[in-house]
Protein backbone atom coordinates (compact mmCIF):
# COMPACT_ATOMS: atom_id res chain seq x y z
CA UNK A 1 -85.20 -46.97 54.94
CA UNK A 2 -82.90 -46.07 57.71
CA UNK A 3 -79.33 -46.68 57.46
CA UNK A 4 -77.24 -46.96 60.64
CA UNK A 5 -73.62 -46.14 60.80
CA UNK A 6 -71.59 -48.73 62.89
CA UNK A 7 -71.16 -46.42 65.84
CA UNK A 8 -75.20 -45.58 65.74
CA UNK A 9 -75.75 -49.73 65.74
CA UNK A 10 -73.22 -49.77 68.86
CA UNK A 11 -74.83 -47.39 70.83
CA UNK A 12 -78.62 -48.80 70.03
CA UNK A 13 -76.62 -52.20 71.57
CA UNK A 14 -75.13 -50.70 74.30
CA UNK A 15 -78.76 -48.69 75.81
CA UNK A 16 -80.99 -51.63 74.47
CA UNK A 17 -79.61 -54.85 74.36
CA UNK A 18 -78.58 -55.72 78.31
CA UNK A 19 -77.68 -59.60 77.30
CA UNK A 20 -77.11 -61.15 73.50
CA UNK A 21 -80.11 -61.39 71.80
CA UNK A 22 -82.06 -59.88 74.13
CA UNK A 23 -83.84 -56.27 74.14
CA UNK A 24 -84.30 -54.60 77.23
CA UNK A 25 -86.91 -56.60 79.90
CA UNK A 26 -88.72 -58.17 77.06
CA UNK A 27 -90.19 -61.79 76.45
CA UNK A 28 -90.92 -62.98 73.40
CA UNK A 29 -94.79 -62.18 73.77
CA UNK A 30 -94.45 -58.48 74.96
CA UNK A 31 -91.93 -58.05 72.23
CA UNK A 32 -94.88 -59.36 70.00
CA UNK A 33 -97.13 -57.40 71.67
CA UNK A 34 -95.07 -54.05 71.75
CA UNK A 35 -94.53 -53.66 68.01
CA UNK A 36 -98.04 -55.14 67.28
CA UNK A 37 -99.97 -52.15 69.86
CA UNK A 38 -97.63 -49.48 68.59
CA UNK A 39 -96.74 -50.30 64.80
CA UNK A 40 -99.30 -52.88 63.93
CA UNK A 41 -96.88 -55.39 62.62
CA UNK A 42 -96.12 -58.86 63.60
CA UNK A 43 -92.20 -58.98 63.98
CA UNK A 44 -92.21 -62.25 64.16
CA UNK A 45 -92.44 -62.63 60.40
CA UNK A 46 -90.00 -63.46 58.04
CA UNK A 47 -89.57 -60.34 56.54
CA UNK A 48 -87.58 -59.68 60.27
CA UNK A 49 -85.66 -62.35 60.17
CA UNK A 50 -82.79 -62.03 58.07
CA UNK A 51 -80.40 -60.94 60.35
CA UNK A 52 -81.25 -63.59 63.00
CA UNK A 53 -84.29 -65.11 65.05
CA UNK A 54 -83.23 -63.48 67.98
CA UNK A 55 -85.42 -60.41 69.75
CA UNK A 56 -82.17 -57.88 69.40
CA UNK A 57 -81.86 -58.74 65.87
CA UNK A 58 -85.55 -58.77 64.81
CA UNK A 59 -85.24 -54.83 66.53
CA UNK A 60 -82.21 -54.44 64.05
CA UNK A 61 -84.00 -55.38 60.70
CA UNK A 62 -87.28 -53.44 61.39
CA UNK A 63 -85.11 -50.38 62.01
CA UNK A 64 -83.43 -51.07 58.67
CA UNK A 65 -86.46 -52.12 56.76
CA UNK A 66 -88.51 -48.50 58.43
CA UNK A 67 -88.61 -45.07 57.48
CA UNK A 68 -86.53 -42.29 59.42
CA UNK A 69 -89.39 -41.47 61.15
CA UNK A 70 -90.89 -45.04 62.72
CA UNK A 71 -87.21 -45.59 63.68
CA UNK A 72 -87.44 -42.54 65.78
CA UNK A 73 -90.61 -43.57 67.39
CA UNK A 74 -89.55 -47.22 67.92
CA UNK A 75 -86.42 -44.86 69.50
CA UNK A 76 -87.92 -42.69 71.87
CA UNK A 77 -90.21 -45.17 72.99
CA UNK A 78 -87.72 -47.89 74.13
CA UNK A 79 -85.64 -44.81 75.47
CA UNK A 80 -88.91 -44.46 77.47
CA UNK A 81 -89.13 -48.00 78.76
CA UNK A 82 -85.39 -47.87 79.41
CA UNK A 83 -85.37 -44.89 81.54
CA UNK A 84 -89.07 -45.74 83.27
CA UNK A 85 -88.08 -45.98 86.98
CA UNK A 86 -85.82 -42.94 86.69
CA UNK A 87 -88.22 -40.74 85.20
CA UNK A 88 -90.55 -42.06 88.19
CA UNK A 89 -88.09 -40.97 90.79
CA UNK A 90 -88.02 -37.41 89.16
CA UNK A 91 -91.47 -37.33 89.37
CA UNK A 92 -91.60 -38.26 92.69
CA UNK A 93 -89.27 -35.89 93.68
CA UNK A 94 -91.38 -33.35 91.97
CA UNK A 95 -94.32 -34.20 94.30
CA UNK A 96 -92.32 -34.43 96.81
CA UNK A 97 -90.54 -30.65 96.75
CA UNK A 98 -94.16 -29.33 95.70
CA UNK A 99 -95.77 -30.37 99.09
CA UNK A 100 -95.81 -28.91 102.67
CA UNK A 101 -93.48 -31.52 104.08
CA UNK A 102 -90.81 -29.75 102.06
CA UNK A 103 -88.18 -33.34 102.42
CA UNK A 104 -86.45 -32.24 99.30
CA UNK A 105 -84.57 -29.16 98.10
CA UNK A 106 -84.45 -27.43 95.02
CA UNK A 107 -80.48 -28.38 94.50
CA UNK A 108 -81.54 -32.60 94.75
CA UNK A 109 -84.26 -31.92 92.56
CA UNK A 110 -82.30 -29.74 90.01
CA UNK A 111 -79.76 -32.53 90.60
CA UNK A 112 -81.73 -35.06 88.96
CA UNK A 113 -82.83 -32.94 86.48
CA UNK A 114 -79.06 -32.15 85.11
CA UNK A 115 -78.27 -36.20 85.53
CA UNK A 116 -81.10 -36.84 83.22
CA UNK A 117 -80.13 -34.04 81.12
CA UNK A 118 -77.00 -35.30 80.47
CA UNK A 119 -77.76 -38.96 80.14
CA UNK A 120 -80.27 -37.92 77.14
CA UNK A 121 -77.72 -35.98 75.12
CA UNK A 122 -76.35 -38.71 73.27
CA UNK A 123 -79.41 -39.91 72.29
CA UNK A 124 -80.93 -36.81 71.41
CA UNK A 125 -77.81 -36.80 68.64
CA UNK A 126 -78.83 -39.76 67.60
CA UNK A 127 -82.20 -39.14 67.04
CA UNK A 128 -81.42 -35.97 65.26
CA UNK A 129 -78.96 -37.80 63.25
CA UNK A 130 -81.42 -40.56 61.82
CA UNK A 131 -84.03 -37.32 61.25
CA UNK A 132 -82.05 -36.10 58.95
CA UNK A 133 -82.52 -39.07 56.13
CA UNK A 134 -84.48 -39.07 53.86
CA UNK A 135 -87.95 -41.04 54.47
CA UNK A 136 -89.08 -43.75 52.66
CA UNK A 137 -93.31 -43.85 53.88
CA UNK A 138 -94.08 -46.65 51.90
CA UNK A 139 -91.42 -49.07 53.31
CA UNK A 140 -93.16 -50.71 56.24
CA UNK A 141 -96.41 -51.45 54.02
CA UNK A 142 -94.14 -53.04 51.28
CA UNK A 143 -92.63 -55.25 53.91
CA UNK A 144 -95.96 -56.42 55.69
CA UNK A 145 -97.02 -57.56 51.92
CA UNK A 146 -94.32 -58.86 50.36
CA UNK A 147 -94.26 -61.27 53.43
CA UNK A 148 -98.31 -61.76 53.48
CA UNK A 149 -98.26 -62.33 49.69
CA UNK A 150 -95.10 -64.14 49.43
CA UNK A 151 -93.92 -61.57 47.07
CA UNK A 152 -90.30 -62.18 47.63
CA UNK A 153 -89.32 -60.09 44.17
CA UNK A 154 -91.55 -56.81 45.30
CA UNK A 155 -89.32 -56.83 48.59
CA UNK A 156 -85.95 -57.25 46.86
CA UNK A 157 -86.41 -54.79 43.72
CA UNK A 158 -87.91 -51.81 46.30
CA UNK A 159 -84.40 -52.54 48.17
CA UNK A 160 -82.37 -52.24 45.16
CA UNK A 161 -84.38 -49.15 43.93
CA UNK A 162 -83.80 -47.36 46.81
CA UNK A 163 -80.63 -48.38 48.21
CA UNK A 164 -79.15 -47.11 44.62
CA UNK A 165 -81.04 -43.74 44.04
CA UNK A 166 -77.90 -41.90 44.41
CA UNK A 167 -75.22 -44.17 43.74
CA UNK A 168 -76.24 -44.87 40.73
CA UNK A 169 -80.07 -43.81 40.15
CA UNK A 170 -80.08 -45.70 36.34
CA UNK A 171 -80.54 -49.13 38.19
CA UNK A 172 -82.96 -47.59 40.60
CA UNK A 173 -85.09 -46.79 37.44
CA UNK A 174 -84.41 -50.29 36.40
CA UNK A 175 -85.51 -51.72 39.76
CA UNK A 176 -88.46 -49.21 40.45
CA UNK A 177 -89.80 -50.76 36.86
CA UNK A 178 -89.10 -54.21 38.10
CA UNK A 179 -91.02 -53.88 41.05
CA UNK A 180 -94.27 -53.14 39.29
CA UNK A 181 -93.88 -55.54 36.57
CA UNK A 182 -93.29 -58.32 39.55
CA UNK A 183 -96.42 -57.20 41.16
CA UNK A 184 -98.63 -57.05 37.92
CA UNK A 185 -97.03 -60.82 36.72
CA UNK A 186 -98.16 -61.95 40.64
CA UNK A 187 -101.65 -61.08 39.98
CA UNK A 188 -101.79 -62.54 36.00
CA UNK A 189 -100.67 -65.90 37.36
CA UNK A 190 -102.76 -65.67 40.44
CA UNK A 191 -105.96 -64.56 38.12
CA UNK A 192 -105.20 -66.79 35.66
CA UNK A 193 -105.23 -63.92 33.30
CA UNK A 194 -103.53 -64.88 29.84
CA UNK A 195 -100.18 -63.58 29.25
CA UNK A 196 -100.34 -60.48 27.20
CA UNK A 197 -98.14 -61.05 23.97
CA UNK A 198 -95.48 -58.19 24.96
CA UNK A 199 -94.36 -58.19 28.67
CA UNK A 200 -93.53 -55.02 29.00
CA UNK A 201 -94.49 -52.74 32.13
CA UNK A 202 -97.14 -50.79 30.07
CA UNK A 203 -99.00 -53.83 28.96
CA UNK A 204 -99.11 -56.11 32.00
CA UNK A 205 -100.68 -53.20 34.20
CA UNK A 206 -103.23 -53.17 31.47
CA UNK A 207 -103.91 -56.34 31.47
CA UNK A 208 -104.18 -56.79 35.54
CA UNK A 209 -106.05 -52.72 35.58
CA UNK A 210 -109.58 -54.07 34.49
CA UNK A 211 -109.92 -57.41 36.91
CA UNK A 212 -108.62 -55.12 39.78
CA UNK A 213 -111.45 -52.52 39.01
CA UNK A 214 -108.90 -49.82 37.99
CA UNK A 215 -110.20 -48.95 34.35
CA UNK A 216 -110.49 -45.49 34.12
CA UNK A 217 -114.21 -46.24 32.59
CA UNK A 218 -115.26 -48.44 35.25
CA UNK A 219 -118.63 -47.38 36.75
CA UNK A 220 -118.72 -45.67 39.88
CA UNK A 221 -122.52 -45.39 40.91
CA UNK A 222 -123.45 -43.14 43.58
CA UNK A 223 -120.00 -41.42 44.16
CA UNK A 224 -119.91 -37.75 44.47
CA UNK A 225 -116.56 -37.87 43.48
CA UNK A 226 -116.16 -40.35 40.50
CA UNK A 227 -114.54 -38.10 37.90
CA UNK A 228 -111.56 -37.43 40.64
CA UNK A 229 -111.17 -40.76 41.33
CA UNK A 230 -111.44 -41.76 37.39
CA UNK A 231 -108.76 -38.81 36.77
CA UNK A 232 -106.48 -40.55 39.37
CA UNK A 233 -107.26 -43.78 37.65
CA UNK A 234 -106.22 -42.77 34.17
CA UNK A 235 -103.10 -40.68 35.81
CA UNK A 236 -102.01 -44.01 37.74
CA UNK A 237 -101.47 -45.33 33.35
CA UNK A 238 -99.72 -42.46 32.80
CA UNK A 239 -97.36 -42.80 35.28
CA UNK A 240 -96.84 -46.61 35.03
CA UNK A 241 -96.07 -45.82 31.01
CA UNK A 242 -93.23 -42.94 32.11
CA UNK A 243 -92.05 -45.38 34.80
CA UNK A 244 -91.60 -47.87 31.59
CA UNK A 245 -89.81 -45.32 29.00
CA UNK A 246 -87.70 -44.00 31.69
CA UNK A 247 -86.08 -47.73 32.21
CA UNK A 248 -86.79 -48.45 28.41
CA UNK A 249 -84.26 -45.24 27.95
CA UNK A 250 -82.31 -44.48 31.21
CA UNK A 251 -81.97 -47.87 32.72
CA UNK A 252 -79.89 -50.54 33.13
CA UNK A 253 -81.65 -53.76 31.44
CA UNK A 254 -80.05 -52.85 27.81
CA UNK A 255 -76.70 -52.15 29.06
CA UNK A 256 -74.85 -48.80 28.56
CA UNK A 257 -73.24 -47.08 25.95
CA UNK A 258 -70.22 -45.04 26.28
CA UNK A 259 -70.58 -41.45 27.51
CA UNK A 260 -74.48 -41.95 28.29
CA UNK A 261 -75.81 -39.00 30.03
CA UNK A 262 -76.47 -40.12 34.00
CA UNK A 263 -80.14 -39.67 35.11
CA UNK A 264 -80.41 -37.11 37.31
CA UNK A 265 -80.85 -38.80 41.31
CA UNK A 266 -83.91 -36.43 41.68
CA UNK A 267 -85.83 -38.12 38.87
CA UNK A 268 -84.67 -41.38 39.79
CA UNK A 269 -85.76 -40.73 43.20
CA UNK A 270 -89.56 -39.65 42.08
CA UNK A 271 -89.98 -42.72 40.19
CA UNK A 272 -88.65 -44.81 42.80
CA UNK A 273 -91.00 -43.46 45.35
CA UNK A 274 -93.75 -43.04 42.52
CA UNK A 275 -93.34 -47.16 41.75
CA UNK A 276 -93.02 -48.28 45.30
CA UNK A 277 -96.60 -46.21 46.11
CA UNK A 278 -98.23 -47.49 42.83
CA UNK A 279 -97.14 -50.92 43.40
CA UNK A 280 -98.58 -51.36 47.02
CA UNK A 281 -101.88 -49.80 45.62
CA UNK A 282 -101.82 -52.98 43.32
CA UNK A 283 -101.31 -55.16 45.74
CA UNK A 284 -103.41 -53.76 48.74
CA UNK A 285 -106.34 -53.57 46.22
CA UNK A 286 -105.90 -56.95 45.55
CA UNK A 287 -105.47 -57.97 48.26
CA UNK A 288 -108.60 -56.71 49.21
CA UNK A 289 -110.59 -57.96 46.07
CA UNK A 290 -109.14 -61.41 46.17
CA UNK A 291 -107.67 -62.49 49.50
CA UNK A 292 -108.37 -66.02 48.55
CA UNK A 293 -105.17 -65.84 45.74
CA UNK A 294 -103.39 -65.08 49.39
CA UNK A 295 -100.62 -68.36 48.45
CA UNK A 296 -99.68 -70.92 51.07
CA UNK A 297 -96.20 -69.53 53.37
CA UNK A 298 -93.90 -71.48 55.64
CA UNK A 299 -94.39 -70.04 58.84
CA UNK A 300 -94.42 -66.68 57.50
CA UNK A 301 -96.38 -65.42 60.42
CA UNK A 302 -93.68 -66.99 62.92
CA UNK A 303 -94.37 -67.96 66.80
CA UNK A 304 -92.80 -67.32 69.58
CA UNK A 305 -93.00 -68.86 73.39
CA UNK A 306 -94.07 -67.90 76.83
């Protein structure tokens, strides 16, 4: 997820936010409509709404909630609108010095050219600035569920797993195991699966694996490439199990002793991103084998006016 320093947040205000609340010439149905055509997410939903109801604050929590790289393209391409008639009066001026009539010079034209130039610098650094984190692919997909599904828990442990990958990478273990076992306890209460005995990560993905159609010995009839898919099948065990020890032995949940070793942010930074990919599979597949378990939400889709 993309973190902005207080002078990046004060510039994004400054190009993009003309009034209070407001972002650039939108209304509340092209700002629907804008993030909907080029991200395919309603930001109207609660998921965007934690920092305020307002457009300029909605624009604020998808940045924060988004990958390095979506930020950039929700960037450049309200740096685009911003900068529309401008870039049409270069143009222009283009055509114009191009034809016979010859009613502009090279110097106006170069002119404009070195205005633009200039006016872009600042947000070039900016975009190379927010380039330069680390990306997070799974974040926007997380978000769009957890608000779909009501799966307030999946939202809040994939924050705390990555927000403390380097800072201190043993509760990012501890949250990156969380996360799954929230997603797999979703789906037993949803299924009306009985409880397994033990509760620990290994078991509940076993128990939720087989009415999801994720055994490794399910039957794949027909597929030219069942013994790939049943190798990533079995893998996705293995790597649920290793997600499990590493918390069981690294993590926070038992407390820690003095002088325990610190988990190295690399690994802790695999697993996150391992459990955060895993744990949208879960969900998107069940989503897409039992929509009806979809539970009732309070607006969750939110409205806007005219």
């Amino acid at each position: 997820m993309a973190q902005l320093k207080h002078y990046q947040r004060d510039q994004i205000t400054k190009w993009f936010c003309p009034e209070p609340g407001y972002v650039l010439d939108f209304t509340n149905r092209t700002f629907s409509e804008f993030f909907q055509d080029h991200f395919e997410i309603n930001i109207y939903a609660d998921a965007f709404s934690e920092k305020g109801t307002s457009k300029f604050n909605r624009l604020l929590a998808f940045i924060e909630l988004s990958p390095p790289h979506l930020v950039i393209e929700l960037l450049k391409l309200l740096w685009t609108r911003k900068h529309l008639e401008r870039d049409e009066i270069i143009d222009r001026t283009h055509t114009a010095y191009n034809s016979e009539s010859w009613s502009v010079t090279l110097e106006q034209l170069n002119s404009l050219h070195e205005e633009a130039s200039r006016e872009d610098v600042p947000f070039r650094k900016l975009i190379g600035e927010i380039g330069s984190q680390p990306s997070h692919t799974a974040g926007p997909l997380i978000h769009r569920v957890s608000a779909e599904w009501t799966l307030d828990t999946l939202e809040r442990e994939y924050r705390r797993a990555f927000d403390n990958i380097d800072s201190d990478p043993e509760a990012a273990v501890t949250a990156a195991s969380s996360m799954l076992e929230s997603v797999c306890r979703s789906i037993i209460s949803a299924r009306n699966i009985p409880p397994p005995k033990t509760l620990d990560i290994k078991t509940l993905y076993k128990a939720v694996r087989e009415p999801l159609g994720l055994s490794p010995d399910k039957d794949l009839p027909g597929s030219e490439i069942e013994s790939d898919i049943r190798s990533v099948l079995s893998g996705l065990s293995n790597v649920v199990s290793g997600i499990g020890a590493l918390r069981t032995h690294s993590g926070t949940a038992h407390g820690r002793e003095r002088g325990f070793r610190r988990l190295d942010p690399r690994i802790a930074r695999l697993s996150v991103s391992t459990a955060s990919t895993v744990a949208l599979f879960l969900v998107e597949t069940w989503e897409k084998q039992f929509p009806e378990d979809r539970l009732p939400k309070n607006d969750i889709s939110g409205s806007y006016e005219e």
